[in-house]
Protein backbone atom coordinates (compact mmCIF):
# COMPACT_ATOMS: atom_id res chain seq x y z
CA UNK A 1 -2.41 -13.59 -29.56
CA UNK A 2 -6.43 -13.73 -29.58
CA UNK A 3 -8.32 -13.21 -32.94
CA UNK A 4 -10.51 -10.07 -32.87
CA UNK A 5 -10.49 -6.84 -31.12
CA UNK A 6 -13.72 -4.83 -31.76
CA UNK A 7 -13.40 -1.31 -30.62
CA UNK A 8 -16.08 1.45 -30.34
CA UNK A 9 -13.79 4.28 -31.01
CA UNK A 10 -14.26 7.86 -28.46
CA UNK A 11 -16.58 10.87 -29.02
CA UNK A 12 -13.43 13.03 -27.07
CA UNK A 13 -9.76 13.43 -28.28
CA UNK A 14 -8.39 14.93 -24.33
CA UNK A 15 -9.69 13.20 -21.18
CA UNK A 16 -9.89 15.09 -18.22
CA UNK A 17 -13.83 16.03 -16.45
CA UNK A 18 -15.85 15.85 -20.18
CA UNK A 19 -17.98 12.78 -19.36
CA UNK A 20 -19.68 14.97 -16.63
CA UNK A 21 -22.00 16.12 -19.72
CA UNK A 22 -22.13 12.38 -21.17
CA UNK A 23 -26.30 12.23 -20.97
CA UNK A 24 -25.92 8.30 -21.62
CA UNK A 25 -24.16 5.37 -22.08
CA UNK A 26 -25.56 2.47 -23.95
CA UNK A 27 -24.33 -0.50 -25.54
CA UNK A 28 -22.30 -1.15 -29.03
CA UNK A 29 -25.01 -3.32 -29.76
CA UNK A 30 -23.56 -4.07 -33.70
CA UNK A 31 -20.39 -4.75 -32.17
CA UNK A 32 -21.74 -7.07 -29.70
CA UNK A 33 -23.66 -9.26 -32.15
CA UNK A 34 -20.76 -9.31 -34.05
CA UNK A 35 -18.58 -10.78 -31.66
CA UNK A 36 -21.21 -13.54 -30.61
CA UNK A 37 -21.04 -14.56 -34.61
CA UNK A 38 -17.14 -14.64 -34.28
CA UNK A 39 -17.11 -16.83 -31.15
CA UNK A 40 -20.03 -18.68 -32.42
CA UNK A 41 -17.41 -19.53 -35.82
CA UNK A 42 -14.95 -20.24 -32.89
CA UNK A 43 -13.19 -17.43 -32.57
CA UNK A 44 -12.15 -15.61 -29.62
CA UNK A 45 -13.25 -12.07 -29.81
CA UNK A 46 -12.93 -9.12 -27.27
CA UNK A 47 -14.59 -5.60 -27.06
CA UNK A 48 -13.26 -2.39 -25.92
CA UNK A 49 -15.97 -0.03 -25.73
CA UNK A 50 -14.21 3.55 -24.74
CA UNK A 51 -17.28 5.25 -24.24
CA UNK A 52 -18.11 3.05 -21.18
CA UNK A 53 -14.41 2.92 -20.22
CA UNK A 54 -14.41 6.87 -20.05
CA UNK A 55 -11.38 6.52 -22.71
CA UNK A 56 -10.61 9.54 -24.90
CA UNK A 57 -8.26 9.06 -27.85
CA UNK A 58 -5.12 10.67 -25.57
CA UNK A 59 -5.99 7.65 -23.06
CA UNK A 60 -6.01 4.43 -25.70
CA UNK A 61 -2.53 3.80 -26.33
CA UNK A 62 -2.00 3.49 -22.47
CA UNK A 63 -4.76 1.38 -21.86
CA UNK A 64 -4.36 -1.20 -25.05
CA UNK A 65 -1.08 -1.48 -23.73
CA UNK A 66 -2.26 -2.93 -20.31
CA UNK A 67 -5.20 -4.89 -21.42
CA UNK A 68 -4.67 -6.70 -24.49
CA UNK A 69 -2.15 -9.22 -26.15
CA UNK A 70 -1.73 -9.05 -29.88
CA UNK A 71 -5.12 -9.48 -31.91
CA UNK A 72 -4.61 -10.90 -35.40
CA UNK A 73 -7.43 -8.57 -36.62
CA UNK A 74 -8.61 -4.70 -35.27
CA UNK A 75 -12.73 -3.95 -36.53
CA UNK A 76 -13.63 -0.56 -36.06
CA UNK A 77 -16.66 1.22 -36.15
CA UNK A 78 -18.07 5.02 -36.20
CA UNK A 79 -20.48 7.32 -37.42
CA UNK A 80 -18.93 10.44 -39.28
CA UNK A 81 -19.05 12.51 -35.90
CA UNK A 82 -16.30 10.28 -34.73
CA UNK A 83 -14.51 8.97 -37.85
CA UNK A 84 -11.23 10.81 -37.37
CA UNK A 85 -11.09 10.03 -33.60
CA UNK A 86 -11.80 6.14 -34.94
CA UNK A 87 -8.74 6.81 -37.50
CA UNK A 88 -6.18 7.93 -34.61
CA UNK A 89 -7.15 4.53 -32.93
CA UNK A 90 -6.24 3.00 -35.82
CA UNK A 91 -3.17 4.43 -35.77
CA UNK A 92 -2.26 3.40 -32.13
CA UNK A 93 -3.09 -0.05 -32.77
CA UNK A 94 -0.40 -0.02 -36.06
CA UNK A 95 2.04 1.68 -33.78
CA UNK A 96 1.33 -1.16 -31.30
CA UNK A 97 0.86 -4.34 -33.01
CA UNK A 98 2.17 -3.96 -36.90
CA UNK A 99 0.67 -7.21 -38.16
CA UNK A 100 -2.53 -7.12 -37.03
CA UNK A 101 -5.30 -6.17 -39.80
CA UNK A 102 -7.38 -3.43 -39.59
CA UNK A 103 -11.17 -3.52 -40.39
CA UNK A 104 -13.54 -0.52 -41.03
CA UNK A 105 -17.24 -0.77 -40.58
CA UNK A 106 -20.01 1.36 -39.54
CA UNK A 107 -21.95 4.36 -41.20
CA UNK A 108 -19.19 5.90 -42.44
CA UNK A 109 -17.14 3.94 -43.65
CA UNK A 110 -20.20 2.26 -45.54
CA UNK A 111 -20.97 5.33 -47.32
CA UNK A 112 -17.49 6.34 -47.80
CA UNK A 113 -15.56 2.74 -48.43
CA UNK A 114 -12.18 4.31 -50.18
CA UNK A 115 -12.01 7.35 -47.20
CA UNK A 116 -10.33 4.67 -44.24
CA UNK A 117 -8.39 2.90 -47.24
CA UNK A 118 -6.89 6.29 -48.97
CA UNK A 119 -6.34 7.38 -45.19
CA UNK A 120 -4.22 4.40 -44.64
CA UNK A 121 -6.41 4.11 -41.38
CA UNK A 122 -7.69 0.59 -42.85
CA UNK A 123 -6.66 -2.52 -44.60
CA UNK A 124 -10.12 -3.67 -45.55
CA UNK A 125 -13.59 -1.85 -45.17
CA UNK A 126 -16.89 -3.58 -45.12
CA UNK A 127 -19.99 -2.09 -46.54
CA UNK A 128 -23.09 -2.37 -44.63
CA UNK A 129 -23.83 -5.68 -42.71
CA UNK A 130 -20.62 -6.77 -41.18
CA UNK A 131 -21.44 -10.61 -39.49
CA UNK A 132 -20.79 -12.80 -42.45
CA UNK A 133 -18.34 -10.47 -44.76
CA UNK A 134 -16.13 -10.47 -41.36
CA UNK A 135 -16.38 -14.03 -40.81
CA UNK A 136 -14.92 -14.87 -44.21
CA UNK A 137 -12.07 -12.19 -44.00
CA UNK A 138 -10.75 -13.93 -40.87
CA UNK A 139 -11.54 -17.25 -42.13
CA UNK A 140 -8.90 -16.95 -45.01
CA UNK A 141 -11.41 -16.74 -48.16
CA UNK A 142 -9.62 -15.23 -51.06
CA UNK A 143 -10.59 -11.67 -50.85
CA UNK A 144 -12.35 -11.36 -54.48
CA UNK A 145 -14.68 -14.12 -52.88
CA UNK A 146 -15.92 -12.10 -50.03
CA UNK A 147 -19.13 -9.69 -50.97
CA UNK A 148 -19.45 -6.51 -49.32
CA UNK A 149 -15.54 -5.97 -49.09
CA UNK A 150 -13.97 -3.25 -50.46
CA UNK A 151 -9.79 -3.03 -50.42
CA UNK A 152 -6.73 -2.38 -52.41
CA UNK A 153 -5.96 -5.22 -54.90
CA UNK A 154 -1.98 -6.48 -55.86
CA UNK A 155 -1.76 -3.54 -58.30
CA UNK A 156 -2.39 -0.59 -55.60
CA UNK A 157 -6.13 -0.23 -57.07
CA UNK A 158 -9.33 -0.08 -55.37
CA UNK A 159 -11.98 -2.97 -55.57
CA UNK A 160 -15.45 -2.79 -55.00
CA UNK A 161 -16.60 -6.24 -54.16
CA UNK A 162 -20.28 -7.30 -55.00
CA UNK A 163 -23.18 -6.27 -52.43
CA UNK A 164 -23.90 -9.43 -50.08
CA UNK A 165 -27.43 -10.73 -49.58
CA UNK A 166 -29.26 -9.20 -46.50
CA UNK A 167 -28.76 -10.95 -43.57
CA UNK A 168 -31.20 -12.88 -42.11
CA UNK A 169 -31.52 -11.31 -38.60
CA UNK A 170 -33.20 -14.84 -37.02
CA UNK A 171 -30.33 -16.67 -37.45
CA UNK A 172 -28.07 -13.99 -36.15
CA UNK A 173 -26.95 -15.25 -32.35
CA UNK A 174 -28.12 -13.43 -29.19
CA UNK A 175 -25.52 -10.25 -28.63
CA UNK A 176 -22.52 -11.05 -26.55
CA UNK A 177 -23.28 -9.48 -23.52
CA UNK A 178 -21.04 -11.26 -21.71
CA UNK A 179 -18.01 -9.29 -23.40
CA UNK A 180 -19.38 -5.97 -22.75
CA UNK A 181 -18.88 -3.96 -18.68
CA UNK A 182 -22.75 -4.05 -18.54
CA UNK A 183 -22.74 -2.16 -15.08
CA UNK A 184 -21.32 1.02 -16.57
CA UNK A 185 -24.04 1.78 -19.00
CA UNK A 186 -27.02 3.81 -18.62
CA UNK A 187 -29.91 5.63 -20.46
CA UNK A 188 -30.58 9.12 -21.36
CA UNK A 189 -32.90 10.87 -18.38
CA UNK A 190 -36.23 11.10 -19.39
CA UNK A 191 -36.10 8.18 -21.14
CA UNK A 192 -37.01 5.56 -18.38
CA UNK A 193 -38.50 4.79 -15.61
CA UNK A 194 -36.39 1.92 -13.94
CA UNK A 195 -33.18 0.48 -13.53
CA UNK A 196 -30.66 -1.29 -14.90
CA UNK A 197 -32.01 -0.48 -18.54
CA UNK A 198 -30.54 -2.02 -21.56
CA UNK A 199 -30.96 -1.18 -25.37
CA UNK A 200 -32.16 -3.71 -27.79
CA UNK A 201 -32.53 -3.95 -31.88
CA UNK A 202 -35.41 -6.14 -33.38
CA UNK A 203 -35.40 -4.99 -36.84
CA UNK A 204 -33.13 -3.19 -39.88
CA UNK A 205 -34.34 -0.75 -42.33
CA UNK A 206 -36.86 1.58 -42.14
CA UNK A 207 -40.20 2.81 -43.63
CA UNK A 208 -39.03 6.00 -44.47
CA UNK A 209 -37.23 7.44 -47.00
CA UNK A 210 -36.16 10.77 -44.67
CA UNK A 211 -33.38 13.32 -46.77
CA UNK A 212 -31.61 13.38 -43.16
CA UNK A 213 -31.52 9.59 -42.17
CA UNK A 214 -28.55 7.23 -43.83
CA UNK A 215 -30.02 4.29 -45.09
CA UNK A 216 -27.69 1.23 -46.18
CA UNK A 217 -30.63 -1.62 -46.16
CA UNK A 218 -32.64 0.03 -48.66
CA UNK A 219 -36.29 -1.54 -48.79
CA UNK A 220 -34.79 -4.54 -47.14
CA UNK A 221 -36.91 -4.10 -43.90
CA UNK A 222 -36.43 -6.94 -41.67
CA UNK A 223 -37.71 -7.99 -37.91
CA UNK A 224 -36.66 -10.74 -35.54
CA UNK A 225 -39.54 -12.99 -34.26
CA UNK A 226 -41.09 -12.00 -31.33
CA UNK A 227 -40.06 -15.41 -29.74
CA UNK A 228 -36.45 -14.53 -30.40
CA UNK A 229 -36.77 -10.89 -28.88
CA UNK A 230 -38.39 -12.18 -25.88
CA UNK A 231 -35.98 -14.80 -25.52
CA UNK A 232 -33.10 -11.97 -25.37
CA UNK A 233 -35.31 -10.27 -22.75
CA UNK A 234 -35.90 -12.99 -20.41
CA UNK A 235 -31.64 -13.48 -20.81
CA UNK A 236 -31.07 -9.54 -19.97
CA UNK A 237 -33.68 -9.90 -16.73
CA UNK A 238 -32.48 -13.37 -15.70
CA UNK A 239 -28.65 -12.84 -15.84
CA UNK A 240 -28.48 -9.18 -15.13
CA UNK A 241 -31.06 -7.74 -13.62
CA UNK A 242 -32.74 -5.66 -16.26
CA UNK A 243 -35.82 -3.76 -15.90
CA UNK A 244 -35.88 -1.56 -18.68
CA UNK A 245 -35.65 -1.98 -22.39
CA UNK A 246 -34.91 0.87 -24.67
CA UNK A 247 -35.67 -0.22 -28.33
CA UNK A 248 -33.41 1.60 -31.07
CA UNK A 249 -35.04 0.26 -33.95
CA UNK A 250 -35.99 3.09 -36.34
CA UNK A 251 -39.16 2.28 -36.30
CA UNK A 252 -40.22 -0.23 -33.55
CA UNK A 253 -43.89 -0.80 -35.21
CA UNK A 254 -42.74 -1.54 -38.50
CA UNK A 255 -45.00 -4.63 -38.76
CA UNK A 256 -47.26 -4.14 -36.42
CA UNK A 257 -48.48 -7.97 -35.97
CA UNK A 258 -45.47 -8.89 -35.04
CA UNK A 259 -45.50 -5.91 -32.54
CA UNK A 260 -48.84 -7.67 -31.34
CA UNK A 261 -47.20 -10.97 -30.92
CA UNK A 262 -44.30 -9.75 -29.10
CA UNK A 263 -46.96 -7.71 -26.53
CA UNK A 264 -48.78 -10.97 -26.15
CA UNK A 265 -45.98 -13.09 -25.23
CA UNK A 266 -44.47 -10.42 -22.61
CA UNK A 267 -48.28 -10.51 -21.03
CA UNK A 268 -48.57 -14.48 -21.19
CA UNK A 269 -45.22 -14.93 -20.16
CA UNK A 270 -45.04 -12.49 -17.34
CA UNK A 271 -41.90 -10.99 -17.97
CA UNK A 272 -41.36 -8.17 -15.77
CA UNK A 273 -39.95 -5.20 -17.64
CA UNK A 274 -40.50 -1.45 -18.99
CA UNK A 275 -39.92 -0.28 -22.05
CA UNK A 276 -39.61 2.23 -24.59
CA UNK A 277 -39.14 2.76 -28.66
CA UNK A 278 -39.25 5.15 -31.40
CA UNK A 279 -41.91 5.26 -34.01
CA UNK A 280 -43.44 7.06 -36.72
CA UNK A 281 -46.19 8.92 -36.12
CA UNK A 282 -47.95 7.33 -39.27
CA UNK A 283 -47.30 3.43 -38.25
CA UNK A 284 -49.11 3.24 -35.40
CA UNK A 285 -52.88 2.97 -34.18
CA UNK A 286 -55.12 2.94 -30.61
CA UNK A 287 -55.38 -0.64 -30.22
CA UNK A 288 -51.92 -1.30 -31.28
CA UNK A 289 -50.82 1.52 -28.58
CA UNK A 290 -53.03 0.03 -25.83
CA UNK A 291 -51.88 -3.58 -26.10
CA UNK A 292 -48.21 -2.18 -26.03
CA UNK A 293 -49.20 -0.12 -22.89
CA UNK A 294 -50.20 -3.36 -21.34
CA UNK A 295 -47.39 -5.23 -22.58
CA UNK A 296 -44.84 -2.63 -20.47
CA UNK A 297 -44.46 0.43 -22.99
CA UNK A 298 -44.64 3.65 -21.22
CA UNK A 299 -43.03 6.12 -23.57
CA UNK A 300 -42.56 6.67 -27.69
CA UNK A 301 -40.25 9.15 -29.53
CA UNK A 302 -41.75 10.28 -32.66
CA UNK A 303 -39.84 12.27 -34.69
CA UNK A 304 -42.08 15.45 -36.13
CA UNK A 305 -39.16 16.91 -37.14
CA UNK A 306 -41.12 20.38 -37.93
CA UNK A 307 -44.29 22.19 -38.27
CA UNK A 308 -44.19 23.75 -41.55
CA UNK A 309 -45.12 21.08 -44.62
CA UNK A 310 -43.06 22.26 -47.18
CA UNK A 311 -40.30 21.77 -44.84
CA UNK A 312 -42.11 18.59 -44.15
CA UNK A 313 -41.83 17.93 -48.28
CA UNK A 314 -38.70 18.82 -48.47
CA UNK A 315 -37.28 16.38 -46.42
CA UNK A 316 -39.49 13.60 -47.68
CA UNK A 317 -40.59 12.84 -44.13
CA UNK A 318 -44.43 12.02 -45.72
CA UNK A 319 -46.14 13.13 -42.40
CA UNK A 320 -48.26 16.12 -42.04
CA UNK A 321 -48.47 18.30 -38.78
CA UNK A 322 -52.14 17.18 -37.59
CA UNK A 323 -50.64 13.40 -38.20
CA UNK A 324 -48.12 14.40 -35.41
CA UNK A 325 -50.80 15.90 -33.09
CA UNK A 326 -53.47 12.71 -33.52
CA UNK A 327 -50.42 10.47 -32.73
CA UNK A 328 -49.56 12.22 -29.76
CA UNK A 329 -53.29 12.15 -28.48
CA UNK A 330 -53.59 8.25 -29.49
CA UNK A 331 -50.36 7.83 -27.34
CA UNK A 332 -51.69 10.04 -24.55
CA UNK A 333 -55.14 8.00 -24.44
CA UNK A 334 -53.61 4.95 -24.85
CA UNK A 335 -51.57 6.25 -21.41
CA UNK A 336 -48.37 6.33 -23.05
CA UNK A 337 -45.80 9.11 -22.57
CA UNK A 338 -44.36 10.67 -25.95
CA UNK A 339 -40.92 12.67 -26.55
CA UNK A 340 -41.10 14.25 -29.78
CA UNK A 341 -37.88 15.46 -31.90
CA UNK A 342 -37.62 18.68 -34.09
CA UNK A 343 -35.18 19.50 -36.46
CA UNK A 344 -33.40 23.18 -36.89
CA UNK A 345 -32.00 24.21 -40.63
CA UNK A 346 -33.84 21.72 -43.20
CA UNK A 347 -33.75 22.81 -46.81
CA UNK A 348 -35.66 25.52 -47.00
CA UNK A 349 -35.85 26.40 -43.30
CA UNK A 350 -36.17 30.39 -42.52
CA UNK A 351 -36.55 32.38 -39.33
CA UNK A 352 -40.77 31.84 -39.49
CA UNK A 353 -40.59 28.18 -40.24
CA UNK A 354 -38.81 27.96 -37.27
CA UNK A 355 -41.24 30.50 -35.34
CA UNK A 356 -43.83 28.42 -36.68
CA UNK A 357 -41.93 25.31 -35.10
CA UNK A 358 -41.44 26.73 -31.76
């Protein structure tokens, strides 16, 4: 019997040819920072990531049953796209090992706490930032101790523990890697220029208050030092071969002199890598985009999202159209490559917003 088994549930219930359309394959990066703060307490954590094993939820029983003992505790994560797939894991592991405890986390599950609970897919659910609320669930504390936790109480009732602080992402450890079958993931096409590429996440929250975009931090907007990110960098290069970094922060210039810093010490450090990251098209500026096009950056995503502004308004995205089209030109002088992402069927959308869009 270990302690932990993380699992990244599937996107696919049958197996069979589907992941011929899988466009990419990156890393469970919350998972993996997760499991570096459970072996960093001392405990001995696994991951199974299905999406890079090619698992759909018809394969999992089979392969549990051939690759791990007995875990005294299950986490689980999803979005709502593949909550119910996440809750027949769930399942499988019960069937399989009847003591071991199952933990929810993720998007979902964060906005819905008593769905995996009422479900009887969970045990306990933890809302929002997992590392420390997990830590104290396996470490024994008395469960109406441990913020962030939501689970049935001795009279069959629901309780709502009390939000935990934000977590300081500095003294988070560097991801566990190490547990994860690096050589099987890849990026989307279009979206880099060498490999081996590897995703990485500097910050949490965003600047934004989107309708669309689920936001469990709040205003709590928080970014690694650029000595830590680097650090992480220099690892992923060193130990396997990295050339490419694809940043998934929401908004990779968020604070944009830390951006600076973080250019500087890839350019006075000589790290050899590529990169790319999504930003809004109103945090950003020339010289910021120029130092970052030194510093390896060769393409950003910036979500437009459409081209009518009362569509615009009524998602609270707080950009206008021409801000989209003088960001674009910045990143285009700057020599920087831009995707740009559009969104069908806002509030409000009709056939010539959409006209006007295409």
């Amino acid at each position: 019997m270990f302690d932990v088994l993380l699992i990244n549930p599937p996107y696919f219930k049958k197996g069979g040819n589907i992941w011929k359309s899988v466009s990419s394959c990156m890393p469970p990066y919350g998972l993996a920072v997760l499991a570096a703060c459970i072996e960093e307490a001392g405990f001995k954590a696994k991951i199974l990531d299905t999406y890079a094993e090619q698992l759909a939820v018809d394969d999992v029983e089979e392969y549990l049953k051939k690759n791990y003992d007995e875990p005294r505790f299950v986490g689980l994560t999803s979005s709502t796209v593949n909550v119910k797939h996440a809750y027949a894991v769930s399942e499988i592991c019960k069937k399989l090992w009847p003591n071991a405890k199952i933990i929810f986390g993720g998007v979902h599950a964060t906005s819905k706490p008593e769905e995996p609970l009422k479900s009887k897919a969970a045990d306990y659910v933890i809302r929002g930032e997992a590392e420390y609320t997990f830590l104290d669930l396996i470490r024994g504390k008395p469960l109406n101790e441990i913020k962030s936790l939501t689970y049935f109480n001795d009279k069959g009732e629901i309780v709502h523990n009390q939000e935990s602080e934000f977590v300081d992402l500095d003294k988070l450890p560097m991801p566990a890697y190490h547990l994860l079958p690096m050589e099987k993931y890849f990026p989307a096409v279009g979206s880099y220029k060498r490999l081996p590429a590897m995703n990485v996440v500097t910050s949490r929250g965003c600047p934004g208050k989107c309708t669309f975009c689920y936001q469990p931090f709040g205003n709590a907007l928080r970014q690694r030092s650029p000595r830590k990110i680097v650090d992480e960098i220099k690892m992923l290069v060193e130990k396997y071969g990295t050339k490419e970094i694809c940043f998934y922060d929401d908004n990779f210039t968020t604070f944009k002199h830390k951006t600076r810093e973080f250019c500087n010490l890839i350019l006075q450090e000589k790290v050899d890598i590529t990169w790319i990251c999504f930003a809004r098209v109103d945090w950003i500026d020339i010289d910021l985009l120029k130092i970052m096009k030194q510093a390896g950056c060769h393409q950003i995503l910036f979500g437009a999202e459409s081209a009518n502004q009362q569509i615009l308004n009524n998602i609270r995205k707080n950009i206008t159209p021409e801000k989209v089209k003088k960001a674009v030109r910045a990143a285009q002088e700057a020599g920087i490559d831009c995707r740009v992402t559009f969104l069908f069927g806002c509030p409000g959308e009709t056939e010539e917003t959409m006209e006007e869009t295409i």
